[in-house]
C-alpha atoms as a PDB file:
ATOM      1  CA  UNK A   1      14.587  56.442 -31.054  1.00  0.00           C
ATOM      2  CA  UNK A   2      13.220  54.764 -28.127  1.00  0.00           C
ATOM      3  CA  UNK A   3      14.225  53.061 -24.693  1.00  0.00           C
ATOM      4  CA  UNK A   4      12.301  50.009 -23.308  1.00  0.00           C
ATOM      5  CA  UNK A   5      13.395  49.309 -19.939  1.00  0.00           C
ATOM      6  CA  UNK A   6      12.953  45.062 -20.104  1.00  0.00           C
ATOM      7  CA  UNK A   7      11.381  43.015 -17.331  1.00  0.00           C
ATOM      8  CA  UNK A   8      12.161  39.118 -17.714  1.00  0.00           C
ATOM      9  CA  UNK A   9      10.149  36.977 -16.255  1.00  0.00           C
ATOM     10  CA  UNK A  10      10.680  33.790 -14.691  1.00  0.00           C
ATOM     11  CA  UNK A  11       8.332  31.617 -11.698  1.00  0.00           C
ATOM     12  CA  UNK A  12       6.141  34.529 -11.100  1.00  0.00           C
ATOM     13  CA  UNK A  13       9.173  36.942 -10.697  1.00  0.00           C
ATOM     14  CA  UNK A  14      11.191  39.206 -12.372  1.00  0.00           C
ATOM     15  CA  UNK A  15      14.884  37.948 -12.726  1.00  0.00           C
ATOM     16  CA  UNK A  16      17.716  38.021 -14.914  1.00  0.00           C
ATOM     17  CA  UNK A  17      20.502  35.716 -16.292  1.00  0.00           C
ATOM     18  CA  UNK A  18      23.707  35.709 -16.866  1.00  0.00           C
ATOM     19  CA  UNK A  19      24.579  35.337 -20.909  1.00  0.00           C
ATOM     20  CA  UNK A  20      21.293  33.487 -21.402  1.00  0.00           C
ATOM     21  CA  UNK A  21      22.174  31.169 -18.338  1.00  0.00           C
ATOM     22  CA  UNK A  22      19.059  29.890 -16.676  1.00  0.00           C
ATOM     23  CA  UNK A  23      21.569  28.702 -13.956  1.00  0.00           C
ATOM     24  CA  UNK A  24      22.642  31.758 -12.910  1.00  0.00           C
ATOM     25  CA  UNK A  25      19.431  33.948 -12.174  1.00  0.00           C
ATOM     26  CA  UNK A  26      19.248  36.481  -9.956  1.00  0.00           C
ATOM     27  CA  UNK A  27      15.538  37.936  -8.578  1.00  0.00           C
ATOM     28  CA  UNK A  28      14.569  41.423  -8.448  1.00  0.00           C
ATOM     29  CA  UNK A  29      10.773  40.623  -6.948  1.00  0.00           C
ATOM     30  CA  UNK A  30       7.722  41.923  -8.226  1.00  0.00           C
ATOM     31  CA  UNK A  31       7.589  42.523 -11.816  1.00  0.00           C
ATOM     32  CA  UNK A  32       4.251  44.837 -11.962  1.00  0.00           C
ATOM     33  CA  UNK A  33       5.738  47.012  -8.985  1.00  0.00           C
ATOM     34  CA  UNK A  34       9.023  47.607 -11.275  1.00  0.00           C
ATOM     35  CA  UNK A  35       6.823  47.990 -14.727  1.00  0.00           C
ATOM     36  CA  UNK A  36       4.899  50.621 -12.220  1.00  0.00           C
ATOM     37  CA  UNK A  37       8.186  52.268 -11.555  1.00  0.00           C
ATOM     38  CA  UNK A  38       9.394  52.228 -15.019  1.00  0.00           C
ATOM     39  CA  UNK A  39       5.902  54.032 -15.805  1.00  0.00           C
ATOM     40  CA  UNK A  40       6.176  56.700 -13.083  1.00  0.00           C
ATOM     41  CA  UNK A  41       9.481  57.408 -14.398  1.00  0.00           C
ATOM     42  CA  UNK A  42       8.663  58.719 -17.803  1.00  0.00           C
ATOM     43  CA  UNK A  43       8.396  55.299 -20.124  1.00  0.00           C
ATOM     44  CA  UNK A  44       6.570  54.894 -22.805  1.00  0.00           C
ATOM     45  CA  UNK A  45       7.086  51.180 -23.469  1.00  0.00           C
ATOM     46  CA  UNK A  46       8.351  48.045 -21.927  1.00  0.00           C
ATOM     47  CA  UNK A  47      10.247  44.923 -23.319  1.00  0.00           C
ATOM     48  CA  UNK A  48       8.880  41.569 -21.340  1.00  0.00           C
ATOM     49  CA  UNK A  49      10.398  38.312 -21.836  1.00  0.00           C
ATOM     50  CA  UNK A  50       8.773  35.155 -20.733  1.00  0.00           C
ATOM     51  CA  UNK A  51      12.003  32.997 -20.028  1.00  0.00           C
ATOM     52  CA  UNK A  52       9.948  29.589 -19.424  1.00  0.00           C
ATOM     53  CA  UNK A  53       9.000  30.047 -22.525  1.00  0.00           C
ATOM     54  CA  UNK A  54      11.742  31.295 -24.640  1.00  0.00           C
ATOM     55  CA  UNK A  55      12.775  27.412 -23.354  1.00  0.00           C
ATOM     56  CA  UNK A  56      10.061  25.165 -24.185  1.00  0.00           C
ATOM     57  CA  UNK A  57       7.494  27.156 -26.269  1.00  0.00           C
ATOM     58  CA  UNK A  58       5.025  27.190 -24.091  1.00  0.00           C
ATOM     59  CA  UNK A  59       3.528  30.222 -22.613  1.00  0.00           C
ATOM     60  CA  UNK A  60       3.879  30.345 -18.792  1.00  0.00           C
ATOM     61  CA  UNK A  61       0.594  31.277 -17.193  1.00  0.00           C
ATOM     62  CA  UNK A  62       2.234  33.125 -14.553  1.00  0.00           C
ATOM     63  CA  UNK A  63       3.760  35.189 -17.012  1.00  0.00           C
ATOM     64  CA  UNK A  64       0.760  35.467 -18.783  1.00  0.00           C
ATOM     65  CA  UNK A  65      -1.453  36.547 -15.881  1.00  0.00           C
ATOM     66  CA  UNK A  66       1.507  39.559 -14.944  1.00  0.00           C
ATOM     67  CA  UNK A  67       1.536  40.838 -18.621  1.00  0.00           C
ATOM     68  CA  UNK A  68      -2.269  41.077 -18.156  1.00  0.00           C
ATOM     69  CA  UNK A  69      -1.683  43.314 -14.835  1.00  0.00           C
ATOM     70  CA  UNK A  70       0.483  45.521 -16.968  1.00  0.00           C
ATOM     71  CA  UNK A  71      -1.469  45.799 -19.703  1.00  0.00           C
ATOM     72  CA  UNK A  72      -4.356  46.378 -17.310  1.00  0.00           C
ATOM     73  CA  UNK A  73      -2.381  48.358 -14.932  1.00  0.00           C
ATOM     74  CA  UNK A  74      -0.272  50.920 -16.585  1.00  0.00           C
ATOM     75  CA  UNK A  75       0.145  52.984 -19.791  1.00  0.00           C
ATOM     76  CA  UNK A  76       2.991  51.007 -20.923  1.00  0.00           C
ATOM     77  CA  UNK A  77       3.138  49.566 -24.330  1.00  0.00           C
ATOM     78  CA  UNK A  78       4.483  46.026 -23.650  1.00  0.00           C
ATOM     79  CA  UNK A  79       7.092  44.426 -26.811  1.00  0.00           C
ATOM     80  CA  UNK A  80       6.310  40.697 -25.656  1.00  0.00           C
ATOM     81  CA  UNK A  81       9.259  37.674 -26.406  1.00  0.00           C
ATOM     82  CA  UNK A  82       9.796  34.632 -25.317  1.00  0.00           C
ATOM     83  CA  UNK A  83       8.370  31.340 -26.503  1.00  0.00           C
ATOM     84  CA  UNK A  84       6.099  32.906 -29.483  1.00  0.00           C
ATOM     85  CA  UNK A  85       6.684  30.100 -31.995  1.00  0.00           C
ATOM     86  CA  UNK A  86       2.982  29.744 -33.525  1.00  0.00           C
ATOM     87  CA  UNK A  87      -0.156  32.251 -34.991  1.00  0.00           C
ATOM     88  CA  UNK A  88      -2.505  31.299 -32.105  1.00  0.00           C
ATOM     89  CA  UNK A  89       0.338  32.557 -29.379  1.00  0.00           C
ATOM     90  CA  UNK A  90       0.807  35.777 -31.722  1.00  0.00           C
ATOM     91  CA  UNK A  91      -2.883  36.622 -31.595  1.00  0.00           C
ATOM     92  CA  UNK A  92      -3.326  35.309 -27.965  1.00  0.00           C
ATOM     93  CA  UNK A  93      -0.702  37.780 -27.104  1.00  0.00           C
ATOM     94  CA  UNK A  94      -2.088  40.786 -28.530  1.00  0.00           C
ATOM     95  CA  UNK A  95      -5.907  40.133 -27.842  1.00  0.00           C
ATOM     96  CA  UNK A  96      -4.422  40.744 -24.026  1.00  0.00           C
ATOM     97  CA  UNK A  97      -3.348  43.713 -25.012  1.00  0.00           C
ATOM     98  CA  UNK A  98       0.232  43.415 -25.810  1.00  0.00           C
ATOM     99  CA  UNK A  99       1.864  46.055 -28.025  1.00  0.00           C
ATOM    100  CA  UNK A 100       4.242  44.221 -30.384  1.00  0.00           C
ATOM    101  CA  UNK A 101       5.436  40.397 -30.083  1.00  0.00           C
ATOM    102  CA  UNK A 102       8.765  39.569 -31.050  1.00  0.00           C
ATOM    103  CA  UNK A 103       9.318  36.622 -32.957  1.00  0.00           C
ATOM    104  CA  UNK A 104      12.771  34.393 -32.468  1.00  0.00           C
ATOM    105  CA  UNK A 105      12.971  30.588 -32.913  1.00  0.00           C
ATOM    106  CA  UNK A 106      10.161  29.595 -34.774  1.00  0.00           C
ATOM    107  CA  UNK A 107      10.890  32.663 -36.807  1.00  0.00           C
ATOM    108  CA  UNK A 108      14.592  31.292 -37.537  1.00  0.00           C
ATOM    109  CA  UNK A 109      13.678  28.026 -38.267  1.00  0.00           C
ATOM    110  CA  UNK A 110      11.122  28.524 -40.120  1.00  0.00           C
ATOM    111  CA  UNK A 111      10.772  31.361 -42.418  1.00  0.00           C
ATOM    112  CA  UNK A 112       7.913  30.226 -44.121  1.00  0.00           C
ATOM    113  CA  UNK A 113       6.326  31.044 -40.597  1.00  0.00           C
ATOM    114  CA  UNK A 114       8.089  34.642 -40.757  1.00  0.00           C
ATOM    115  CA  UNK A 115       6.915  35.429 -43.997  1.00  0.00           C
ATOM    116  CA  UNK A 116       3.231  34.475 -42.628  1.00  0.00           C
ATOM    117  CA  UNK A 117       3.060  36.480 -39.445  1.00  0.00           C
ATOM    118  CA  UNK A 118       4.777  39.651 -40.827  1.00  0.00           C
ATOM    119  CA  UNK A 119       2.487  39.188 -43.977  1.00  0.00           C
ATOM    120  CA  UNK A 120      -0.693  38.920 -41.249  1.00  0.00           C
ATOM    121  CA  UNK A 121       0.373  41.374 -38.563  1.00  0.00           C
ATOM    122  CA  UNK A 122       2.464  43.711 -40.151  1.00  0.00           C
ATOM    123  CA  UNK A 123       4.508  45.648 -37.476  1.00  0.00           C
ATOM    124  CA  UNK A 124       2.867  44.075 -34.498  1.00  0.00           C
ATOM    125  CA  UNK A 125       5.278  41.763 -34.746  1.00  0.00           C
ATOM    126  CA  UNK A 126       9.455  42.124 -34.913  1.00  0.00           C
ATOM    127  CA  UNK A 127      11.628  39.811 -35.384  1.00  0.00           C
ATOM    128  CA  UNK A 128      14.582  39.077 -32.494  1.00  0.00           C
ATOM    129  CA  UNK A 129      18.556  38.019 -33.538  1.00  0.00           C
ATOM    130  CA  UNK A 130      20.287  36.762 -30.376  1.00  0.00           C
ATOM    131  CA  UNK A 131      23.985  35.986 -31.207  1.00  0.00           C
ATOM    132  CA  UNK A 132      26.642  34.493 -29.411  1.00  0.00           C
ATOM    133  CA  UNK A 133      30.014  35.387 -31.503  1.00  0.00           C
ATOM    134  CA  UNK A 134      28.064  36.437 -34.637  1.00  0.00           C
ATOM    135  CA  UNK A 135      25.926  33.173 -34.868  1.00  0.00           C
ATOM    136  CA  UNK A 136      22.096  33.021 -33.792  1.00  0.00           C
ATOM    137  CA  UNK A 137      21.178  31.183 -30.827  1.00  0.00           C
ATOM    138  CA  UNK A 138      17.445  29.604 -30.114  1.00  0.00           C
ATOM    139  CA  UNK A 139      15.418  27.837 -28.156  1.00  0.00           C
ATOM    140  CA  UNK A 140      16.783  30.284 -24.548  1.00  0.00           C
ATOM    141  CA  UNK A 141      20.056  30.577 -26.477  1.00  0.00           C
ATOM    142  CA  UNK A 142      20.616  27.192 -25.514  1.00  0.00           C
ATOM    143  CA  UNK A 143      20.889  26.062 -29.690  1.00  0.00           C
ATOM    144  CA  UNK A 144      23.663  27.634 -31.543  1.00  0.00           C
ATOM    145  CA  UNK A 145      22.217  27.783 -35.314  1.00  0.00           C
ATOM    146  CA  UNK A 146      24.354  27.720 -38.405  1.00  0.00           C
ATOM    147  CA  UNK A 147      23.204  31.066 -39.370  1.00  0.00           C
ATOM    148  CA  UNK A 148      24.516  34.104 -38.755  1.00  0.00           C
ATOM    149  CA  UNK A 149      23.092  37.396 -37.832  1.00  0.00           C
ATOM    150  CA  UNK A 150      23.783  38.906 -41.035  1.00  0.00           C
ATOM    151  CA  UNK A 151      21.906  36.185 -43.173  1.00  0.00           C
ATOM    152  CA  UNK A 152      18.866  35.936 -40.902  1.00  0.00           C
ATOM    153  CA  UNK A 153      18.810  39.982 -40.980  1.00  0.00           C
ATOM    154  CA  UNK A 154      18.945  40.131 -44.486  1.00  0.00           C
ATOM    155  CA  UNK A 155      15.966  37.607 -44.928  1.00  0.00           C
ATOM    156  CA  UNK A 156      13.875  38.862 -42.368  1.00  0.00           C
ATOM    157  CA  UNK A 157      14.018  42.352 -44.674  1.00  0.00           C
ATOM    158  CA  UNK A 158      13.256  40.420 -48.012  1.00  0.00           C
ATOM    159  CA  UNK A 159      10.289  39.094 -45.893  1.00  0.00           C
ATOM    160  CA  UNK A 160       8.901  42.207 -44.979  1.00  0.00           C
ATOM    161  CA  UNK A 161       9.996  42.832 -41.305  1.00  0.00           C
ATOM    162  CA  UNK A 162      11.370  46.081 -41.252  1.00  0.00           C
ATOM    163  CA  UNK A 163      12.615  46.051 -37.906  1.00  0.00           C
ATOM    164  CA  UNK A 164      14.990  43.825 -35.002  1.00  0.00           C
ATOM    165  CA  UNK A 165      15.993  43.356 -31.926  1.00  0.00           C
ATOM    166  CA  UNK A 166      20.038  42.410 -32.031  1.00  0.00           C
ATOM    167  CA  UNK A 167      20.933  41.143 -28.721  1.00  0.00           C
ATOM    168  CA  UNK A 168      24.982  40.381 -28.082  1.00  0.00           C
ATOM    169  CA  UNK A 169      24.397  37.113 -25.860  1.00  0.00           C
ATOM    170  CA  UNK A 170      27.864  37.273 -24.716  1.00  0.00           C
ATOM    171  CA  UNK A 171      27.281  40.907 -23.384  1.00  0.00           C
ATOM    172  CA  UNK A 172      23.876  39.975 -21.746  1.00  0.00           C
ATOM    173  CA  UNK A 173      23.434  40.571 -17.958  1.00  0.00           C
ATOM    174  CA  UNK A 174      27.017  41.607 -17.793  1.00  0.00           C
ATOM    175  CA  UNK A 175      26.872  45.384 -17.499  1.00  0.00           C
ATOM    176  CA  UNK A 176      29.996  45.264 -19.682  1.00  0.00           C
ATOM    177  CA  UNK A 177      28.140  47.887 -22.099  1.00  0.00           C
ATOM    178  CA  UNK A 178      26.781  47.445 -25.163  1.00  0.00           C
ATOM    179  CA  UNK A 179      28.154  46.421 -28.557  1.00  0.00           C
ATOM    180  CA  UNK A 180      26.692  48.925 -30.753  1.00  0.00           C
ATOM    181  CA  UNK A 181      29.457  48.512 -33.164  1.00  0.00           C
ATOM    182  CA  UNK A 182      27.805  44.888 -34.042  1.00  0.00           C
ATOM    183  CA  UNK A 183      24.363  46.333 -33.944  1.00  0.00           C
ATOM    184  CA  UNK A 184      25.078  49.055 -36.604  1.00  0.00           C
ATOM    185  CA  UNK A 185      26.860  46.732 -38.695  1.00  0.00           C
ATOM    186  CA  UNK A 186      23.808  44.458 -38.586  1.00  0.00           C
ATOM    187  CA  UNK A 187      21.695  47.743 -39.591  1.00  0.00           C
ATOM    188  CA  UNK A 188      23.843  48.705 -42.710  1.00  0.00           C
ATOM    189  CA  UNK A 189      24.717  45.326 -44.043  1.00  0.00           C
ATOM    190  CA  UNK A 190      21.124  43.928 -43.626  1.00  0.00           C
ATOM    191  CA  UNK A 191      18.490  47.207 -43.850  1.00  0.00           C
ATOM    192  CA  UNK A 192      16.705  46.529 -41.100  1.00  0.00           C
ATOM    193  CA  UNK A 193      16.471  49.151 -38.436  1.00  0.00           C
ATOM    194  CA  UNK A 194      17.887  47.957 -35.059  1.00  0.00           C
ATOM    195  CA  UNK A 195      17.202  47.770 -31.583  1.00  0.00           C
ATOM    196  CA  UNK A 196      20.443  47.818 -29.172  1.00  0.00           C
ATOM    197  CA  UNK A 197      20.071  44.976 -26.862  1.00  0.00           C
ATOM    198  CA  UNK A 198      22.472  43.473 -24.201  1.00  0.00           C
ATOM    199  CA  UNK A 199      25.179  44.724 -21.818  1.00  0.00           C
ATOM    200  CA  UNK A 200      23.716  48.098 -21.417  1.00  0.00           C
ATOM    201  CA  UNK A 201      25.755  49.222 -18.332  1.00  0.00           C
ATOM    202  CA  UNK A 202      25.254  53.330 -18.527  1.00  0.00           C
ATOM    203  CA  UNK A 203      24.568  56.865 -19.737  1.00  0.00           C
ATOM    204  CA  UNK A 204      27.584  56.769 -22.268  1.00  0.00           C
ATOM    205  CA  UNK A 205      25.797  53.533 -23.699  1.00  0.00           C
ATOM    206  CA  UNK A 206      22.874  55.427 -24.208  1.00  0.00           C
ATOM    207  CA  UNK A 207      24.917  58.257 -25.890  1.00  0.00           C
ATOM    208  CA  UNK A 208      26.655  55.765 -28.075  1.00  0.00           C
ATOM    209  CA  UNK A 209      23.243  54.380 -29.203  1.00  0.00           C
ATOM    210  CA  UNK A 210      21.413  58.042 -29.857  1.00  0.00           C
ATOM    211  CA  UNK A 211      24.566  58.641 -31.644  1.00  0.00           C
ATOM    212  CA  UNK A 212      24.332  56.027 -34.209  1.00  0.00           C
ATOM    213  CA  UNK A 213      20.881  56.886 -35.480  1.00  0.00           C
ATOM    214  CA  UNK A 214      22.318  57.513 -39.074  1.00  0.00           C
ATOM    215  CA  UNK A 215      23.761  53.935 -39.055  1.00  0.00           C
ATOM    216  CA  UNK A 216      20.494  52.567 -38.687  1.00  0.00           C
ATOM    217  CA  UNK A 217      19.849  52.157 -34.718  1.00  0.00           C
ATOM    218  CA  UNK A 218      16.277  53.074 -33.493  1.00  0.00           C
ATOM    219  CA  UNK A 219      16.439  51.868 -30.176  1.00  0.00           C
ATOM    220  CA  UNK A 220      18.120  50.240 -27.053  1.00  0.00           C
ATOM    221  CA  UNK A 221      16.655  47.957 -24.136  1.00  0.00           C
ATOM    222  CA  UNK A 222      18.365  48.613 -20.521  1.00  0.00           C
ATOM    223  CA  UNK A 223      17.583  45.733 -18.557  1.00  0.00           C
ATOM    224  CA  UNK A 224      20.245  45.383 -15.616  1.00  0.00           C
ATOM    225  CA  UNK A 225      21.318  48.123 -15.432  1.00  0.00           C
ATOM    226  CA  UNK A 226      18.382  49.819 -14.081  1.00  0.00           C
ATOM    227  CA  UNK A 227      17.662  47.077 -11.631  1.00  0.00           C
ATOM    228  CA  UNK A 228      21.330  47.424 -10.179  1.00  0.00           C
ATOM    229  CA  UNK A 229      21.468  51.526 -10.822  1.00  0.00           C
ATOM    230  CA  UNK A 230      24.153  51.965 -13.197  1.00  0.00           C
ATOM    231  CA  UNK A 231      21.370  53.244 -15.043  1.00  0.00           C
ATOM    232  CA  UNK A 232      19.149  56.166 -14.070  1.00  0.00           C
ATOM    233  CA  UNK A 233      16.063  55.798 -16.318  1.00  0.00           C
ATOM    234  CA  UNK A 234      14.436  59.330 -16.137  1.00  0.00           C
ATOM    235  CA  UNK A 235      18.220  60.552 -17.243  1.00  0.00           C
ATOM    236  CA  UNK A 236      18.678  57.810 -19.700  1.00  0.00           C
ATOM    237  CA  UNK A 237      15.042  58.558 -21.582  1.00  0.00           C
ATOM    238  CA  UNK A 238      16.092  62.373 -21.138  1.00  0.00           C
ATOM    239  CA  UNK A 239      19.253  61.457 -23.479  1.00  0.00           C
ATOM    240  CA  UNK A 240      16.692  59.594 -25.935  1.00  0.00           C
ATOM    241  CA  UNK A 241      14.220  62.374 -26.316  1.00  0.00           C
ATOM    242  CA  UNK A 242      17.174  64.894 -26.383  1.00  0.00           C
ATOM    243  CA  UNK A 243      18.775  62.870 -29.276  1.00  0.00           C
ATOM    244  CA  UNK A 244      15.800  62.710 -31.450  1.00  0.00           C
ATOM    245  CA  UNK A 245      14.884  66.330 -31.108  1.00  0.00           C
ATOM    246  CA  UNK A 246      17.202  69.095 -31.451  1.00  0.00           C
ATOM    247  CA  UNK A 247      20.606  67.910 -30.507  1.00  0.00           C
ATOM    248  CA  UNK A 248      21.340  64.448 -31.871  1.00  0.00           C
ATOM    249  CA  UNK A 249      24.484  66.415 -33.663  1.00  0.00           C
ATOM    250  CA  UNK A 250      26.256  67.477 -30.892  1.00  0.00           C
ATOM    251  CA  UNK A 251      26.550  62.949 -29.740  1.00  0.00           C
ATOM    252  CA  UNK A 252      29.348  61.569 -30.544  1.00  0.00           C
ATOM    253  CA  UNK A 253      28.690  59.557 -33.793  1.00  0.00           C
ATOM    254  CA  UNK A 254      30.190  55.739 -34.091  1.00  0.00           C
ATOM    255  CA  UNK A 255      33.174  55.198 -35.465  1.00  0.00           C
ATOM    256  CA  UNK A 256      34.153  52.211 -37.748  1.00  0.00           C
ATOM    257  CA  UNK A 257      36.369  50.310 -35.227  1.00  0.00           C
ATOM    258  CA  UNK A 258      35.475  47.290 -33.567  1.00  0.00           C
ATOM    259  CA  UNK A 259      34.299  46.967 -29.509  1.00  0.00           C
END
């Protein structure tokens, strides 16, 4: 179980939307200073998005330049999204130093792509499932694909992935907590192990996400919620490490019922 505090990046700052919305951005300032932060407060890892481009597919060399400083700067492993839709951006990415790149659109669209990197790279990279009312959205969420979470799940695991980031679009930048319900579901009906992603408001989320380790949930990423303090991280990565040492039985375990 882990907990990667996320930094999104957008014209050399660190922001975040509202349900994907690039019109509705709010700033937080420096994004090395908060990756800093993150560091001195006990994480291990970091989940950066470049939001230029998760939208066109281009890297943004702003972004690019701050990932470097991170990478350079801190202990951090860095999970890298956002705009990763070809082999020479995978292996750009991780020549920097990045730990892991996550893999969304040209992933989706493509599986013959998929099936490539994850054959190449193994678990350096992991795939990402961002869905608005159970169907996968692209390109900065602003496609809605006919596929649904389930079926792209279930081939990503035939591929070879063993791993994804679910992210409930609807729940994103919200603080309205997070649908863990819909991730486990994703975990059990697809066999991939599942990153919590999206709404993330509190402590209790945490809980709920430690507590559903059996149904397949590995990890969550807090985003907001740290940036507005509804979220203490040294007390939410205390709750992770708790949960996958000695008291993970005493959480209270998910239930079947919907969020």
């Amino acid at each position: 179980m882990n907990l990667f505090p996320a930094i999104d990046l957008l014209g050399g700052q660190a922001v975040r939307l509202t349900q994907g919305d690039y019109r509705r951005q709010s700033s937080y300032g420096d994004p090395l200073g908060i990756a800093r932060g993150y560091a001195l407060a006990g994480a291990t890892h970091v989940h950066v998005v470049d939001l230029s481009a998760a939208r066109s597919g281009r890297p943004d060399p702003e972004a690019l330049a701050i990932v470097r400083q991170i990478v350079a700067e801190t202990d951090l492993l860095v999970q890298l999204g956002g705009g990763i839709r070809s082999r020479e951006a995978v292996a750009e990415w991780l020549d920097i130093g990045v730990w892991r790149c996550v893999l969304g659109t040209a992933a989706i669209r493509d599986y013959h792509f998929a099936e490539t990197m994850v054959g190449e790279f193994g678990e350096a990279v992991v795939i990402g499932i961002d869905a608005r009312e159970g169907l996968v959205a692209t390109a900065g969420w602003e496609t809605t694909e006919r596929l649904t979470a389930v079926e792209v799940a279930s081939a990503m695991k035939a591929f070879g992935f063993g791993e994804c980031i679910h992210t409930d679009i609807g729940r994103d930048g919200m603080l309205a907590g997070a649908n863990v319900e819909a991730s486990a579901q994703l975990a059990q009906l697809s066999g991939l192990r599942v990153i919590v992603s999206g709404g993330v408001r509190d402590e209790e989320d945490i809980r709920r996400v430690v507590g559903s380790q059996a149904r397949g949930l590995v990890g969550v990423i807090a985003g907001k919620s740290l940036l507005e303090g509804t979220l203490d991280l040294t007390r939410a990565l205390a709750i992770v490490g708790v949960g996958t040492r000695v008291e993970a039985e005493s959480l209270p375990q998910e239930g079947g019922q919907h969020e």
